[in-house]
N, C-alpha and C. Protein backbone atom coordinates (compact mmCIF):
# COMPACT_ATOMS: atom_id res chain seq x y z
N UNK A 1 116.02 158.96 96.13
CA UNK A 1 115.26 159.03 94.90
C UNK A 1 116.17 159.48 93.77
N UNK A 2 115.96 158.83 92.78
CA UNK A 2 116.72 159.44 91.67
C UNK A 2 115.74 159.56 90.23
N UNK A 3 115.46 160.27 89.72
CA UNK A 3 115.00 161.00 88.42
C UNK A 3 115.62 160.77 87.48
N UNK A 4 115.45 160.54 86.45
CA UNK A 4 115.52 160.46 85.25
C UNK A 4 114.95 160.45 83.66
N UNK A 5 115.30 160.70 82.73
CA UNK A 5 114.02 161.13 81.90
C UNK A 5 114.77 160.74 80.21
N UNK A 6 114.54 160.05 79.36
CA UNK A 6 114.33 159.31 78.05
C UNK A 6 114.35 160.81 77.27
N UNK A 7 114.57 161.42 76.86
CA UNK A 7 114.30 162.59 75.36
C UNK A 7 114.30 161.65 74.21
N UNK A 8 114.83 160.71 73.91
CA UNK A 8 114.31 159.71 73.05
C UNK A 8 113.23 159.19 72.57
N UNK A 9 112.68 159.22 74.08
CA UNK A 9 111.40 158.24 74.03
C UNK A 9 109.85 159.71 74.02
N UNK A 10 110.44 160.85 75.13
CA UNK A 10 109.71 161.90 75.23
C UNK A 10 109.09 162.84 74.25
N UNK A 11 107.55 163.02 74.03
CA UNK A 11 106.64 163.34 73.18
C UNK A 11 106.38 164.67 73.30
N UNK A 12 107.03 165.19 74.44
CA UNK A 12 106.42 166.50 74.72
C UNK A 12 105.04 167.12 75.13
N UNK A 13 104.36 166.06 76.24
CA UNK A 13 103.48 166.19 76.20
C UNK A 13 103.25 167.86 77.54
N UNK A 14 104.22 168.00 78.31
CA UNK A 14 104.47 168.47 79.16
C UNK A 14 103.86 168.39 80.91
N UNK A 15 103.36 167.38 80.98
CA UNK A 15 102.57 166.75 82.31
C UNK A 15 103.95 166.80 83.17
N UNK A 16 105.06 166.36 82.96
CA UNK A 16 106.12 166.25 84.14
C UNK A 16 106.22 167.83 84.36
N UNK A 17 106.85 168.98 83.67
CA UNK A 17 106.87 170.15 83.85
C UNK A 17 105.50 171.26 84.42
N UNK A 18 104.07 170.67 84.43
CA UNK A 18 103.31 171.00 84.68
C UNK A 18 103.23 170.37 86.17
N UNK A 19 103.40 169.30 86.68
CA UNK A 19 103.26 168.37 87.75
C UNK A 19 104.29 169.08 88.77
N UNK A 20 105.66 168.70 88.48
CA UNK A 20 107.02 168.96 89.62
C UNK A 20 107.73 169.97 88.49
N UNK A 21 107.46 171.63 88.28
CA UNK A 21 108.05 172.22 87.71
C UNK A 21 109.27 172.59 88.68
N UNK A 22 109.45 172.42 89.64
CA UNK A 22 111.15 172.10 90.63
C UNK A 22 111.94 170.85 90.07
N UNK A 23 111.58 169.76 89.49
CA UNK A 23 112.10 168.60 89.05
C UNK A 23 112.54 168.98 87.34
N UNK A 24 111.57 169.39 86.64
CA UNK A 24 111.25 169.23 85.28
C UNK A 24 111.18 170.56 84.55
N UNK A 25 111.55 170.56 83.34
CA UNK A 25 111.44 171.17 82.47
C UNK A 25 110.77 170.86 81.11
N UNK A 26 110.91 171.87 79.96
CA UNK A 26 111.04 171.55 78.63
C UNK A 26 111.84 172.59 77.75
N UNK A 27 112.60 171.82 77.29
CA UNK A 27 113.69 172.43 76.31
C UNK A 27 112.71 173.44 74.99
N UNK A 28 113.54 174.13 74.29
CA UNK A 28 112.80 174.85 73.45
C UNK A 28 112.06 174.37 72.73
N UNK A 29 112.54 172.37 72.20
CA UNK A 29 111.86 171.33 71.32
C UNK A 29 110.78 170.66 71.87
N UNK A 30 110.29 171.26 73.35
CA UNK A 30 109.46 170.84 73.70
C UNK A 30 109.98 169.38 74.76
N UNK A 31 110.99 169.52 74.78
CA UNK A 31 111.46 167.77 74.92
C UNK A 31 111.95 168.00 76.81
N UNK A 32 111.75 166.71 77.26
CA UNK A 32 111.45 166.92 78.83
C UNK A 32 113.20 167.04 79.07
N UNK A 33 113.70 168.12 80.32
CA UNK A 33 114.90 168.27 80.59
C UNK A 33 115.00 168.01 82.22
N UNK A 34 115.56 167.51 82.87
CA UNK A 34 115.65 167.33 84.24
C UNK A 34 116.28 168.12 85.08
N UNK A 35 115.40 169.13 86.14
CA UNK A 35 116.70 170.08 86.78
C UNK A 35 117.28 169.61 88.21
N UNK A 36 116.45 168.51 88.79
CA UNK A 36 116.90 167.96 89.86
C UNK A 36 117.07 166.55 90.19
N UNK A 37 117.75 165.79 89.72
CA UNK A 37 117.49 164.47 89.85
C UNK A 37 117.52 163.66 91.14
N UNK A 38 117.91 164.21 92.08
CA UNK A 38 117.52 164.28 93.42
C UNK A 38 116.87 165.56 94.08
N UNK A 39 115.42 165.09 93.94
CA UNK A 39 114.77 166.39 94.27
C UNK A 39 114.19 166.16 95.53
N UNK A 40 114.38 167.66 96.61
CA UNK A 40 114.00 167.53 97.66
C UNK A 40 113.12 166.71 98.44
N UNK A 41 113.00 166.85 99.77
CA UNK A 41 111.78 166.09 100.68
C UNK A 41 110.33 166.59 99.79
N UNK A 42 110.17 168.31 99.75
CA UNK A 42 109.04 168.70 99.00
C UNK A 42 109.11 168.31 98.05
N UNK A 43 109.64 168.18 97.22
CA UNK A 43 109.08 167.66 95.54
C UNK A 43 109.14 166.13 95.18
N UNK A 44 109.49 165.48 95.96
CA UNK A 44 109.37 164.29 95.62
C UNK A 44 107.91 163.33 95.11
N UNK A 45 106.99 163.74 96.43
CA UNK A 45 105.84 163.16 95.94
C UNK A 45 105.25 164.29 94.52
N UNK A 46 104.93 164.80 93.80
CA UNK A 46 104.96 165.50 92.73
C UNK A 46 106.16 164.57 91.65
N UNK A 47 107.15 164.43 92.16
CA UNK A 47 108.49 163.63 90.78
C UNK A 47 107.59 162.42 90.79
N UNK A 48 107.15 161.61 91.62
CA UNK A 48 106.41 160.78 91.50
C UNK A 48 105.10 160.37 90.32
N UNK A 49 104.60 161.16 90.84
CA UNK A 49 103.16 161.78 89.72
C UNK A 49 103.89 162.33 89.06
N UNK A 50 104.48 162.91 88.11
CA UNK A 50 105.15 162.89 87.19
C UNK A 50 104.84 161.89 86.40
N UNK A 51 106.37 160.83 87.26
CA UNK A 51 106.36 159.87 86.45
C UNK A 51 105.62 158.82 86.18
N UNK A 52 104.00 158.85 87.19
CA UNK A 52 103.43 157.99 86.71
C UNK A 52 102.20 158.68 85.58
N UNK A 53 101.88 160.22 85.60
CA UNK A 53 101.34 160.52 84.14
C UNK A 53 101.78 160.83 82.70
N UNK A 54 103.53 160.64 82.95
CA UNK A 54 104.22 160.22 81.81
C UNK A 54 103.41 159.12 80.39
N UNK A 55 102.64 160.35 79.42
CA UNK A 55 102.61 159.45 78.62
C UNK A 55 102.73 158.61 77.85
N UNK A 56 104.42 158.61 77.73
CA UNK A 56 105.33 158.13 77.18
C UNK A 56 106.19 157.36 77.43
N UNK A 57 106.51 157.57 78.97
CA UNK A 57 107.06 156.24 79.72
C UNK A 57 108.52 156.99 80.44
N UNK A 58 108.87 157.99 79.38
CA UNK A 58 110.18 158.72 79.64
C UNK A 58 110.74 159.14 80.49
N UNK A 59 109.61 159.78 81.86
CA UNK A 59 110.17 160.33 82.74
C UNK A 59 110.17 158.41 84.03
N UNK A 60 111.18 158.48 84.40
CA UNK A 60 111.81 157.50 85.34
C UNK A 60 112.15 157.89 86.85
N UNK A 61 111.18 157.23 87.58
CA UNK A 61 111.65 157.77 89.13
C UNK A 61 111.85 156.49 89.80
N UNK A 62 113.36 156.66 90.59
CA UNK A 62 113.16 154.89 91.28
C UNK A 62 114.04 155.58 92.69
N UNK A 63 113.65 154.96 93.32
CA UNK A 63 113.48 155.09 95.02
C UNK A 63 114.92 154.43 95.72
């Protein structure tokens, strides 16, 4: 699995950091920061949901 995440595109809504706070963050701007981009056996399903309540599209998980 690999993680990845847009600050470009990211609104700050904070659903990834609320979801897989082992995966995810938010910077002081509110803006999504990634702390594991290969995140464990446990957090994976969570990086998942993440990235699919990404309202923005930003956070990226591909297998």
């Amino acid at each position: 699995m690999r993680v990845t995440a847009d600050r470009e595109v990211c609104v700050g809504a904070g659903l990834c950091a609320m979801t897989a706070p082992e995966v995810f963050d938010q910077d002081d701007e509110g803006l999504v920061t990634v702390l594991a981009a290969d995140p464990g056996d446990e957090a994976r399903a969570a990086a998942r949901e993440a990235g699919m309540l990404c309202p923005s599209g930003a956070v990226r998980v591909a297998e």
